[in-house]
Protein backbone atom coordinates (compact mmCIF):
# COMPACT_ATOMS: atom_id res chain seq x y z
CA UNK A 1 0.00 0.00 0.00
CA UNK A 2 1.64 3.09 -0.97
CA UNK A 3 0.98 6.41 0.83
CA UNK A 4 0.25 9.62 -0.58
CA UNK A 5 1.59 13.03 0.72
CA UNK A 6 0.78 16.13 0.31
CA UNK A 7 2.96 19.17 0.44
CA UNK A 8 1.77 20.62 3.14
CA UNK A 9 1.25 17.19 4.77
CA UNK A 10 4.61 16.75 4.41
CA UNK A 11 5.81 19.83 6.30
CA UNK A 12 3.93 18.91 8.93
CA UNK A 13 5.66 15.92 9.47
CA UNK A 14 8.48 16.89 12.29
CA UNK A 15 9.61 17.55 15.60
CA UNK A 16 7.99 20.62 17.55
CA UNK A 17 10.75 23.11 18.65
CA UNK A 18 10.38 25.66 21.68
CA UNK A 19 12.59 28.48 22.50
CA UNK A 20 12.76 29.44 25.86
CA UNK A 21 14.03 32.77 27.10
CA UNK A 22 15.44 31.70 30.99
CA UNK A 23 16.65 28.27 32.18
CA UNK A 24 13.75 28.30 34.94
CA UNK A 25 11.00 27.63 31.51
CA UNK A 26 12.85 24.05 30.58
CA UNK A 27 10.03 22.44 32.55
CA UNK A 28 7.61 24.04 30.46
CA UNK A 29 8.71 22.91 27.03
CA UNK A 30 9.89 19.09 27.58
CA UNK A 31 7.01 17.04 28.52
CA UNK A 32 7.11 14.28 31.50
CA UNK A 33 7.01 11.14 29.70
CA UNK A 34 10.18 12.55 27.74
CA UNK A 35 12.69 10.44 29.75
CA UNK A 36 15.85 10.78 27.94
CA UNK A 37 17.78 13.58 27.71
CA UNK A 38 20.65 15.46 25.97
CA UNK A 39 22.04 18.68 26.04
CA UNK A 40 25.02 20.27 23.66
CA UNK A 41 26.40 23.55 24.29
CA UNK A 42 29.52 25.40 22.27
CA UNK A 43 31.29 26.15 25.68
CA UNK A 44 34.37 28.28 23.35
CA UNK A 45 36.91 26.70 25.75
CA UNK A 46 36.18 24.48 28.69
CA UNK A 47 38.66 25.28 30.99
CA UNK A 48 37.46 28.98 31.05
CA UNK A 49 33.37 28.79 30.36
CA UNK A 50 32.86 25.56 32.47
CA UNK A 51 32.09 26.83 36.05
CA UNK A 52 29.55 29.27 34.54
CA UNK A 53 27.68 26.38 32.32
CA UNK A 54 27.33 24.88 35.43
CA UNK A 55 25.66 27.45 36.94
CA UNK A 56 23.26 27.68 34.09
CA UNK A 57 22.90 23.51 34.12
CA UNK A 58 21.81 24.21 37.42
CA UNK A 59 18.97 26.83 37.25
CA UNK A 60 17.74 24.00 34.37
CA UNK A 61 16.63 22.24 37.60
CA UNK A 62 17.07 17.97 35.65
CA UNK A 63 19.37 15.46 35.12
CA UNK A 64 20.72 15.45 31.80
CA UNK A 65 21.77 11.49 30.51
CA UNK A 66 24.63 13.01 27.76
CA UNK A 67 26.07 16.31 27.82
CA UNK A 68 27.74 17.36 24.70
CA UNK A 69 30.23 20.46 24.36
CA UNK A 70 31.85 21.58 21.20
CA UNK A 71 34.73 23.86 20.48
CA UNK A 72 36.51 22.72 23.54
CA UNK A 73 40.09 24.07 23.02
CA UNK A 74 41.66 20.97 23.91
CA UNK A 75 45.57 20.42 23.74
CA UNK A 76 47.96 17.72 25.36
CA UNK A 77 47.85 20.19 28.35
CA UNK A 78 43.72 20.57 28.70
CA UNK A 79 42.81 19.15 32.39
CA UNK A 80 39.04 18.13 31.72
CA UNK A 81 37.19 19.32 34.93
CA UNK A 82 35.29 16.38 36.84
CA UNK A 83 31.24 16.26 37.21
CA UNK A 84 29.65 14.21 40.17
CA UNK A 85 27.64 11.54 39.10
CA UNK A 86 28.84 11.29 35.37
CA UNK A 87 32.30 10.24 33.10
CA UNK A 88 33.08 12.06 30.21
CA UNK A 89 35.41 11.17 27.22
CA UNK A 90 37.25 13.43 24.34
CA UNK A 91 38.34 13.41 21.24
CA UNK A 92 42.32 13.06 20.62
CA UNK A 93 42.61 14.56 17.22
CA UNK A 94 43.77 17.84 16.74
CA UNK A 95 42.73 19.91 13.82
CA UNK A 96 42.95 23.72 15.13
CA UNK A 97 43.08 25.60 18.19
CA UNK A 98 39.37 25.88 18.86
CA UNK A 99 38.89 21.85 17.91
CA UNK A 100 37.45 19.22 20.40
CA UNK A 101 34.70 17.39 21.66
CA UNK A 102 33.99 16.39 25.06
CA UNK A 103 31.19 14.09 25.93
CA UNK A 104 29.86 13.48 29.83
CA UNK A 105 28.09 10.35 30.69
CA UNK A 106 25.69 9.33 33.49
CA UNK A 107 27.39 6.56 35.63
CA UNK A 108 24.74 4.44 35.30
CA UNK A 109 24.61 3.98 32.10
CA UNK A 110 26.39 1.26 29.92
CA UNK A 111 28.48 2.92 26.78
CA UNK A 112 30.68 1.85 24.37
CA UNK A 113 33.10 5.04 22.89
CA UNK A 114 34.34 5.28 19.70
CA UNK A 115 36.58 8.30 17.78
CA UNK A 116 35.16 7.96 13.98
CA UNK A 117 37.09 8.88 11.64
CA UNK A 118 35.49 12.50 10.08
CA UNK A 119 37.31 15.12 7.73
CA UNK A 120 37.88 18.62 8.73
CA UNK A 121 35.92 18.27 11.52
CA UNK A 122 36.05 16.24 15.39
CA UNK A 123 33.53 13.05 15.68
CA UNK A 124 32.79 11.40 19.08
CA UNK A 125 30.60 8.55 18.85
CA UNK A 126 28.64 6.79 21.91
CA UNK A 127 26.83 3.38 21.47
CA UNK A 128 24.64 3.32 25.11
CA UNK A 129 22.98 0.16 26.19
CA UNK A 130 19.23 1.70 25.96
CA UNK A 131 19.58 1.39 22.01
CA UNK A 132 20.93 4.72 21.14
CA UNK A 133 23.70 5.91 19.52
CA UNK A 134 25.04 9.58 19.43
CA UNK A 135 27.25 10.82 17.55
CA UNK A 136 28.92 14.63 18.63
CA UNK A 137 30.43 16.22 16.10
CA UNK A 138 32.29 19.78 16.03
CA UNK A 139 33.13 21.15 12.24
CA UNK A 140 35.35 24.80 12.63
CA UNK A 141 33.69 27.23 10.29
CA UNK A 142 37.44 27.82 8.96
CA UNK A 143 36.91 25.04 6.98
CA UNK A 144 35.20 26.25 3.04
CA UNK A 145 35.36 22.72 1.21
CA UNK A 146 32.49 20.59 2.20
CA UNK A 147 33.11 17.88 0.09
CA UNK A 148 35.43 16.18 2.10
CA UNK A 149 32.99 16.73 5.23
CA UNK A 150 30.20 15.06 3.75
CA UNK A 151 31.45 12.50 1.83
CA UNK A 152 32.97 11.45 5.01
CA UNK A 153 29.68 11.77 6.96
CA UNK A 154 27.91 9.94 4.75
CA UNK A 155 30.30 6.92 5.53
CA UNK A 156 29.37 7.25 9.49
CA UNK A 157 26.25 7.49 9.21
CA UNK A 158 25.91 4.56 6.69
CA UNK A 159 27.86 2.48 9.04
CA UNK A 160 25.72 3.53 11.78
CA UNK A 161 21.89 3.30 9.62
CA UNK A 162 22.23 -0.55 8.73
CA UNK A 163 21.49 -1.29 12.87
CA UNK A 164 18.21 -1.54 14.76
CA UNK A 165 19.37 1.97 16.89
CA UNK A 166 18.09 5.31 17.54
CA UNK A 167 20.96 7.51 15.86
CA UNK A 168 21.28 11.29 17.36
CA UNK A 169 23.77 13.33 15.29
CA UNK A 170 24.54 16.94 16.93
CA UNK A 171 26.65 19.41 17.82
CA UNK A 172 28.45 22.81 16.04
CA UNK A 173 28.32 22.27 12.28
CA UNK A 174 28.58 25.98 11.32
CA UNK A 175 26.03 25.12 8.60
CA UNK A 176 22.53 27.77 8.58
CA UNK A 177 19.50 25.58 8.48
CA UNK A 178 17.27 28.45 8.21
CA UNK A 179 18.73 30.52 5.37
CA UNK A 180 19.44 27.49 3.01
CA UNK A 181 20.18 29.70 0.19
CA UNK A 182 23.93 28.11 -0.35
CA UNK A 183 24.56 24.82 -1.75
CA UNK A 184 26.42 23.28 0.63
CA UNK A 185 23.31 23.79 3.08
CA UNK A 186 20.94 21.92 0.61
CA UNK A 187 23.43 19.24 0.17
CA UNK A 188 23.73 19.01 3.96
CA UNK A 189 19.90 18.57 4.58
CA UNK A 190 19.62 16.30 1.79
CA UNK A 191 22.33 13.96 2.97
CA UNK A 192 20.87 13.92 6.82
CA UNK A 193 17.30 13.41 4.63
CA UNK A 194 18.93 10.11 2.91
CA UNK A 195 19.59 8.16 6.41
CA UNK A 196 16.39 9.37 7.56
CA UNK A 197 17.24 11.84 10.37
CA UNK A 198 14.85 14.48 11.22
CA UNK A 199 15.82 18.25 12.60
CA UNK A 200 14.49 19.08 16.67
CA UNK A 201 16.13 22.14 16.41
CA UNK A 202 14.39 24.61 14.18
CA UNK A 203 15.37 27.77 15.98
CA UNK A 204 18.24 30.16 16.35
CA UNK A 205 21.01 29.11 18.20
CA UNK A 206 23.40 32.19 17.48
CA UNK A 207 22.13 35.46 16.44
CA UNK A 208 19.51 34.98 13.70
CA UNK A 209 21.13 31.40 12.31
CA UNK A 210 20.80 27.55 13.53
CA UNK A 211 24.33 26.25 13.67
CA UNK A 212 23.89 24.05 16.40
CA UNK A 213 21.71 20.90 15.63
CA UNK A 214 20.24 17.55 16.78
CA UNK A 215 19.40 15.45 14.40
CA UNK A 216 17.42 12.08 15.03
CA UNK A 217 15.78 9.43 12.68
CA UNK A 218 12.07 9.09 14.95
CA UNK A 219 9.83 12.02 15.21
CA UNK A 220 7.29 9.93 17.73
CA UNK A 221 7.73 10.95 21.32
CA UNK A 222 10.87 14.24 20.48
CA UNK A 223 10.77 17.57 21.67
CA UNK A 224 13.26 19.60 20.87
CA UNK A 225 14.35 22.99 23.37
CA UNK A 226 16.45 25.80 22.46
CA UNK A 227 17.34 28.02 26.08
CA UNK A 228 19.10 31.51 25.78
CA UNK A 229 22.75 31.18 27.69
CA UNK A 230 25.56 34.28 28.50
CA UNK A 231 27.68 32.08 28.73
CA UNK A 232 28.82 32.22 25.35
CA UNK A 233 27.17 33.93 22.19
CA UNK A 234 25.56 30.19 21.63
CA UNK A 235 22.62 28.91 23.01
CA UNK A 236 21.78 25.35 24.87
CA UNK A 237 20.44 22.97 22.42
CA UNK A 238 18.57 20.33 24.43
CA UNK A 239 16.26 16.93 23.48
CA UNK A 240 14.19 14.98 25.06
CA UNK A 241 12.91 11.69 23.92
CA UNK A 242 10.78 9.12 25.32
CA UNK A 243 12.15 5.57 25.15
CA UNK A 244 9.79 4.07 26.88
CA UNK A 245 9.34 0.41 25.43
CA UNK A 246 5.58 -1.76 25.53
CA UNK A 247 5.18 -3.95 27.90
CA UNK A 248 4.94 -7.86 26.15
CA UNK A 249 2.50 -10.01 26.36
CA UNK A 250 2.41 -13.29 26.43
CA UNK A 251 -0.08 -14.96 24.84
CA UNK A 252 -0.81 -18.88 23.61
CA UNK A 253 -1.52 -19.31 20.08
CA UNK A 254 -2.08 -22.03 17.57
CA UNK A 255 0.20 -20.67 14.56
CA UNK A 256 0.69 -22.66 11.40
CA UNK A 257 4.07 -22.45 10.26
CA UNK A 258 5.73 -22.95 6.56
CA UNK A 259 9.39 -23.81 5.65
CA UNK A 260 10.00 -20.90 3.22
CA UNK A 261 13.41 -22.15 2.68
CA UNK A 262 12.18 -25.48 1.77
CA UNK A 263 9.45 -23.98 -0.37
CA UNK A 264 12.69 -22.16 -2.10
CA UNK A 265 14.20 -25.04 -2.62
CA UNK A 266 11.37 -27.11 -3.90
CA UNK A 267 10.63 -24.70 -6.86
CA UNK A 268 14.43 -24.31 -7.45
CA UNK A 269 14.59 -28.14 -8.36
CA UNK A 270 11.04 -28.27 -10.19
CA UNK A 271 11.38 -29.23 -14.34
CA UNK A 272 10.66 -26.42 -15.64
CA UNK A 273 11.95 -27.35 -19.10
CA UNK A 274 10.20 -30.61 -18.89
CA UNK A 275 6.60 -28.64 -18.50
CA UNK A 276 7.46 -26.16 -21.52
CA UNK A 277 8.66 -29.08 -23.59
CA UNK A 278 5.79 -31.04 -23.07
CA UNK A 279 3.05 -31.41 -25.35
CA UNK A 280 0.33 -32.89 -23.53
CA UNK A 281 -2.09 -30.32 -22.48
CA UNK A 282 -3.54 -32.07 -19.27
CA UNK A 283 0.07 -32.89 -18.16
CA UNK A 284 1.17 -29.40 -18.63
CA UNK A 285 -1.77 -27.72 -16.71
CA UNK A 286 -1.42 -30.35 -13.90
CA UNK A 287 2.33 -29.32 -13.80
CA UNK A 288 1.07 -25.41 -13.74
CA UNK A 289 -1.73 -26.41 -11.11
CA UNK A 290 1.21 -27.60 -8.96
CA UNK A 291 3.11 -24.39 -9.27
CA UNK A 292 -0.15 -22.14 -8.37
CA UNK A 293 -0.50 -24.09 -5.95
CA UNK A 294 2.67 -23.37 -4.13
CA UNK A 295 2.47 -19.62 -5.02
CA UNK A 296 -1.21 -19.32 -3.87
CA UNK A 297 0.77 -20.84 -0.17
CA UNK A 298 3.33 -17.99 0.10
CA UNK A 299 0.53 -15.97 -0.26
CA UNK A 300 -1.45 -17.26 2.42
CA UNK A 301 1.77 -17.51 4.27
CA UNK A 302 1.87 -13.62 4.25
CA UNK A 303 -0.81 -13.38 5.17
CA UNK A 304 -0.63 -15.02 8.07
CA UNK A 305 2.50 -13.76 9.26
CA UNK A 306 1.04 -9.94 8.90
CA UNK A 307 -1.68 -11.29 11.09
CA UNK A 308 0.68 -12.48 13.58
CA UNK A 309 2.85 -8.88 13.29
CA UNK A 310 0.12 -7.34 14.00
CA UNK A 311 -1.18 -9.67 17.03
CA UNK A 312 2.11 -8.73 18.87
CA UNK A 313 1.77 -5.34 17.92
CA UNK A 314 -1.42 -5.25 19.79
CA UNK A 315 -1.25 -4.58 23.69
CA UNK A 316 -3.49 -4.51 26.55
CA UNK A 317 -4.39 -0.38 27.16
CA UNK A 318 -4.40 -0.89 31.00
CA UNK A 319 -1.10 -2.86 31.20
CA UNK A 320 0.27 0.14 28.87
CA UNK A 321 -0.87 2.38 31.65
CA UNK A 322 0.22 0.45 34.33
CA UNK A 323 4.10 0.27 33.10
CA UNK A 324 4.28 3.75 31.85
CA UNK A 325 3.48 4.84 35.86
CA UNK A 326 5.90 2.41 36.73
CA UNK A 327 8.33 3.99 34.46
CA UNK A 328 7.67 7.68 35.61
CA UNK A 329 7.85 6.64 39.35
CA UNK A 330 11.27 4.94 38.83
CA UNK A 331 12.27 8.24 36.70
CA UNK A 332 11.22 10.56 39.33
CA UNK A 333 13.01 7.75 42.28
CA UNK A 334 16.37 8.44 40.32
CA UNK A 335 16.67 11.86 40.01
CA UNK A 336 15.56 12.66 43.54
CA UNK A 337 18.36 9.86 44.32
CA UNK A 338 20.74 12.49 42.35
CA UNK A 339 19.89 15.81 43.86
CA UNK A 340 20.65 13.44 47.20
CA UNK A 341 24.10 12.60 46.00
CA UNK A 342 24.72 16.12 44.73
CA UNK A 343 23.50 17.51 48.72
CA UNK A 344 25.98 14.96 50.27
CA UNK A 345 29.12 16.44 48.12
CA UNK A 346 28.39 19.62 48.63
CA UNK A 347 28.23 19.34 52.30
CA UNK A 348 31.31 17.51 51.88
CA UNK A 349 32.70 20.71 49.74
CA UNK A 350 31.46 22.60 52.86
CA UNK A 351 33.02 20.83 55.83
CA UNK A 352 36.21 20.58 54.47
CA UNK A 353 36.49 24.30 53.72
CA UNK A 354 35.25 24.69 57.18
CA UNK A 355 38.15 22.26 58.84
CA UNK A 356 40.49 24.87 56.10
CA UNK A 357 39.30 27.62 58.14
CA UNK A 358 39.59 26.14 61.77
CA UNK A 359 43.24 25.29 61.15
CA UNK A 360 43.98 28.58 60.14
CA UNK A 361 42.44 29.83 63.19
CA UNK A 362 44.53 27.98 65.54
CA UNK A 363 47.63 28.89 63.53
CA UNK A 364 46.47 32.79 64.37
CA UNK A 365 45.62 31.74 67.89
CA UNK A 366 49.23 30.21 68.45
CA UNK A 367 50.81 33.30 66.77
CA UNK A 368 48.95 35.21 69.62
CA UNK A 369 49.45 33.26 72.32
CA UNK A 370 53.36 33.39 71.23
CA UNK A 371 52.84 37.54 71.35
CA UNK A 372 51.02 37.82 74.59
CA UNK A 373 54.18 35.42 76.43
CA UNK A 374 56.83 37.69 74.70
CA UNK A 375 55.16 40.48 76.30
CA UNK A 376 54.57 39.30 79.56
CA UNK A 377 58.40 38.14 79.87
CA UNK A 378 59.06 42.04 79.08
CA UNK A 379 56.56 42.70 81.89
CA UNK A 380 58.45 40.81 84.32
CA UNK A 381 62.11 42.30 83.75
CA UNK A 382 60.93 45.66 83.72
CA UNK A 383 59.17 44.84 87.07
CA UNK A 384 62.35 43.21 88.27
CA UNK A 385 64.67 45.83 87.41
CA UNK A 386 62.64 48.31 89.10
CA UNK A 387 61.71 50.45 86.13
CA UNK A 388 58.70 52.62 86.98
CA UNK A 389 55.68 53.75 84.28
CA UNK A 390 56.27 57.40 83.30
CA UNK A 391 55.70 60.01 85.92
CA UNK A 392 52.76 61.93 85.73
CA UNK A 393 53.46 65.30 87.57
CA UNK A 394 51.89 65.57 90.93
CA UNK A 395 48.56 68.31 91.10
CA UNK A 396 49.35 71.91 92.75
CA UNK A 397 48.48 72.03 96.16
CA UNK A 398 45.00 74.11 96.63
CA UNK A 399 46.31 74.94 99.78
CA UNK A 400 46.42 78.84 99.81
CA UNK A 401 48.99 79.36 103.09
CA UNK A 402 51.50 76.75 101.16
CA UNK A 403 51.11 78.18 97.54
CA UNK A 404 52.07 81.27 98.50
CA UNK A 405 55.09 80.11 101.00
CA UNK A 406 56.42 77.36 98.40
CA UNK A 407 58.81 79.43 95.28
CA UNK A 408 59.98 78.21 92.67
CA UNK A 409 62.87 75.64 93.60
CA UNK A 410 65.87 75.38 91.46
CA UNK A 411 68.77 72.94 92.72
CA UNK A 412 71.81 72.88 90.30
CA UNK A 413 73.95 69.89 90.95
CA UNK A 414 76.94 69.50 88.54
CA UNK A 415 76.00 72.72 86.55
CA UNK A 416 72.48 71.25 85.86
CA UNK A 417 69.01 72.48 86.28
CA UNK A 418 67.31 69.43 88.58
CA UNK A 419 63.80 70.88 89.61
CA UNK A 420 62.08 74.13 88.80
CA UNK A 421 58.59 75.15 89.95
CA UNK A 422 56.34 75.60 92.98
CA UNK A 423 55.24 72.18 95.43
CA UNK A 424 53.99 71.35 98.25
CA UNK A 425 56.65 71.12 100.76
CA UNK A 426 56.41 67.63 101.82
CA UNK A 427 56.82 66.24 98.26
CA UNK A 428 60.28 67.04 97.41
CA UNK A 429 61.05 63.60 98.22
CA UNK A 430 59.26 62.51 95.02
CA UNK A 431 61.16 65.18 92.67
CA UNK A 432 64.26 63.71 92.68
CA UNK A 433 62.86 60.56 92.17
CA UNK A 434 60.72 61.70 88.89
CA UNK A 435 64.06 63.33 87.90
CA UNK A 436 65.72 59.72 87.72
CA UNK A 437 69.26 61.09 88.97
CA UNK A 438 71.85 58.23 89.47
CA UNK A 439 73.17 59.54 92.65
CA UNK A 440 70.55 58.16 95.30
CA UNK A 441 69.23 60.90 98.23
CA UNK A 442 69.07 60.30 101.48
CA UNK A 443 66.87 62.89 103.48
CA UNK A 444 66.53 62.39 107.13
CA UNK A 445 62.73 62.56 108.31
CA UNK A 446 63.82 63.72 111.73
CA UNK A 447 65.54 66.63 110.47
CA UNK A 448 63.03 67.49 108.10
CA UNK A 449 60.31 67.70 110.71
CA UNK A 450 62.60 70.56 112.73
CA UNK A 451 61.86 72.19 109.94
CA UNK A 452 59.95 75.11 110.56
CA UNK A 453 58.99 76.92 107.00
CA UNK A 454 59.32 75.85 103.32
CA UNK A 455 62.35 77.91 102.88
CA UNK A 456 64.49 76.44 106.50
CA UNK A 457 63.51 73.12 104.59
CA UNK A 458 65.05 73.91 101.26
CA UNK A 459 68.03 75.15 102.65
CA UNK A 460 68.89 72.32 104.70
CA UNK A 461 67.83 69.88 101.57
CA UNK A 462 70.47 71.88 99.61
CA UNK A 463 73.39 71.96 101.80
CA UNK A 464 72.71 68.13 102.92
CA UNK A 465 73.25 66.48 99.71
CA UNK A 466 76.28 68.95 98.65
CA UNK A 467 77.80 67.53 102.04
């Protein structure tokens, strides 16, 4: 039975496309049932735009099976940075500064990796156990003959067609699918056309032109999400896919079977020279009879084994049902069992930045402690060598009767000025002390109390220590 399209029937036929403006809207555009999911991003070097992607791969708020970035800037010297819960591979071939493709990996999924061999352009190709293959390709825009790029592509992707697989080709191709006005973009969409891979991203992905694409040969159960990044002048190219399989059912049928081979075989040895050559009539009709009558069999036996396709096709709605919740619930089990693994390391992250900071706090402490023992050994020599805080001059007596008899005292001892001004009379003790003069002075209390006046009691002071 052979189907007729229309034109506009045709366009019709694809994968819907939604451009978001803010990470926070992915949840928005990708629908539940979607369970598989990859993102690809031109990251323009991922040793300096990786931190900030992850920012952005945050605020997405889901946990992404593949992530693929393009124009990596990888070298013998590129460290690739480490993501929980995922291992990534690379490309090793070199063709410019900008090349390389680095592909991240959720841990729990089986992969096999392979480098295919892809002119002018890097090729990283993943075979995972749930039947899909992806292949992430980066092509430098440097690059003006095409030829070699396709003709090379075309090999993959033959190689890749011929298995029972879901085949995702993406990444930076630097080929506009929305202004296909050169020829190399019509040969390019007619070549992805040939292996039957359909486009899920229809929008821009930098500026006004698509140059980052996901291809993928099913339309059934595909959304495709374009998300605005400042990262880089690129945006995130993201799809989702449902993969979802139908439950079996078993069922016990009488089937009648044919040996096709043997059928083969049968005609293969039939006289078929002997039934032209023969001129009987009845013989030659019986010979014929036998002949429809083993054609009219493959017949039925078609017939019967569309019947059968289609029996197995055919599955109970409610057990459909029933293991598509199943599937959900163990979707929405695993991620929450993520976001729980991604808590733990950053607490982790946390506490050992925290033990960072105690040890540098006792360092400080001990640096401290080592201060405040240096001081207190200068405490005690001072105090042991008798040294005395500075001298803070003693108030003028209020005491009218001994303002006016006290003048201003000036003893010179060895042509120096010791003491000038007016004190109390029974505090000269104390000026020679604040003075700090070597020779020590001896004043005799006794003979100090016969004093009579201020002025007896200067005199005396003053020819006593000249003695």
């Amino acid at each position: 039975m052979t189907n007729n399209y229309t034109v506009a029937e045709l366009d019709s036929i694809g994968i819907n496309c939604h451009l978001i403006g803010t990470p926070e809207e992915y949840h928005t555009a990708i629908p539940l049932n979607h369970n598989f999911k990859v993102i690809t991003y031109n990251i323009r070097s991922i040793n300096k735009n990786f931190d900030s992607f992850i920012v952005t791969l945050h605020r997405l708020k889901t946990s992404f099976d593949v992530i693929v970035f393009t124009e990596c800037w990888l070298d013998e010297n590129t460290v690739v940075p480490h993501l929980p819960s995922y291992t990534y591979y690379f490309t090793k071939k070199k063709i410019n500064q900008n090349s390389g493709v680095i592909e991240y990996v959720r841990e729990t999924l089986g992969v096999c990796v392979s480098e295919p061999e892809l002119q002018d352009a890097n090729c990283l190709q993943l075979t995972l156990d749930k039947g899909i293959t992806i292949l992430g390709v980066y092509r430098p825009p440097s690059f003006l003959n095409f030829s070699n790029f396709f003709s090379s592509l075309d090999q993959v992707l033959k190689s890749i067609s011929n298995r029972n697989t879901r085949l995702i080709l993406l990444g930076d191709i630097n080929i506009d699918l929305l202004l296909s006005t050169s020829t190399q973009d019509l040969v390019y969409q007619c070549l992805t056309s040939e292996h039957g891979l359909f486009p899920a991203i229809t929008k821009p992905t930098r500026g006004n032109r698509c140059l980052d694409h996901i291809f993928v040969n099913t339309t059934q159960g595909t959304t495709g999400v374009v998300c605005s990044s400042d990262v880089t002048d690129h945006y995130i190219a993201i799809l989702g896919m449902a993969t979802t399989k139908n439950p079996e059912t078993n069922c016990n049928r009488n089937v009648l079977t044919r040996d096709v081979e043997a059928i083969k075989k049968e005609l293969l040895h039939e006289d078929w020279a002997a039934l032209l050559d023969n001129v009987d009539i009845n013989q030659a009709r019986n010979k014929r009879k036998r002949s429809e009558d083993l054609s009219n069999e493959i017949v039925e036996m078609r017939k019967e084994m569309a019947q059968m396709l289609t029996l197995m096709k055919s599955v109970d709605s409610n057990q459909k049902q029933f293991m598509e919740r199943i599937t959900v619930d163990m979707t929405s089990i695993k991620e929450k069992m993520s976001d729980i693994k991604s808590t733990i390391s950053a607490i982790t992250t946390e506490q050992v930045a925290m033990n960072s900071d105690i040890i540098t706090l006792r360092n400080k402490e001990n640096i401290l402690q080592k201060s405040i023992d240096k001081m207190q050994l200068k405490v005690e020599k001072l105090t042991s060598a008798g040294s005395q805080p500075a001298d803070i001059p003693e108030p003028v007596s209020t005491n009218k009767e001994d303002r006016n008899a006290a003048d201003k005292l000036e003893v010179i001892k060895n042509n120096k000025i010791l003491m000038s001004g007016t004190y109390k009379h029974d505090e000269i003790g104390k000026v020679y002390q604040r003075q700090k003069r070597p020779t020590k002075v001896c004043f005799n209390s006794t003979d100090a109390a016969k004093t009579k006046s201020p002025t007896q009691m200067l005199r005396f002071r003053s020819v006593y220590m000249n003695k």
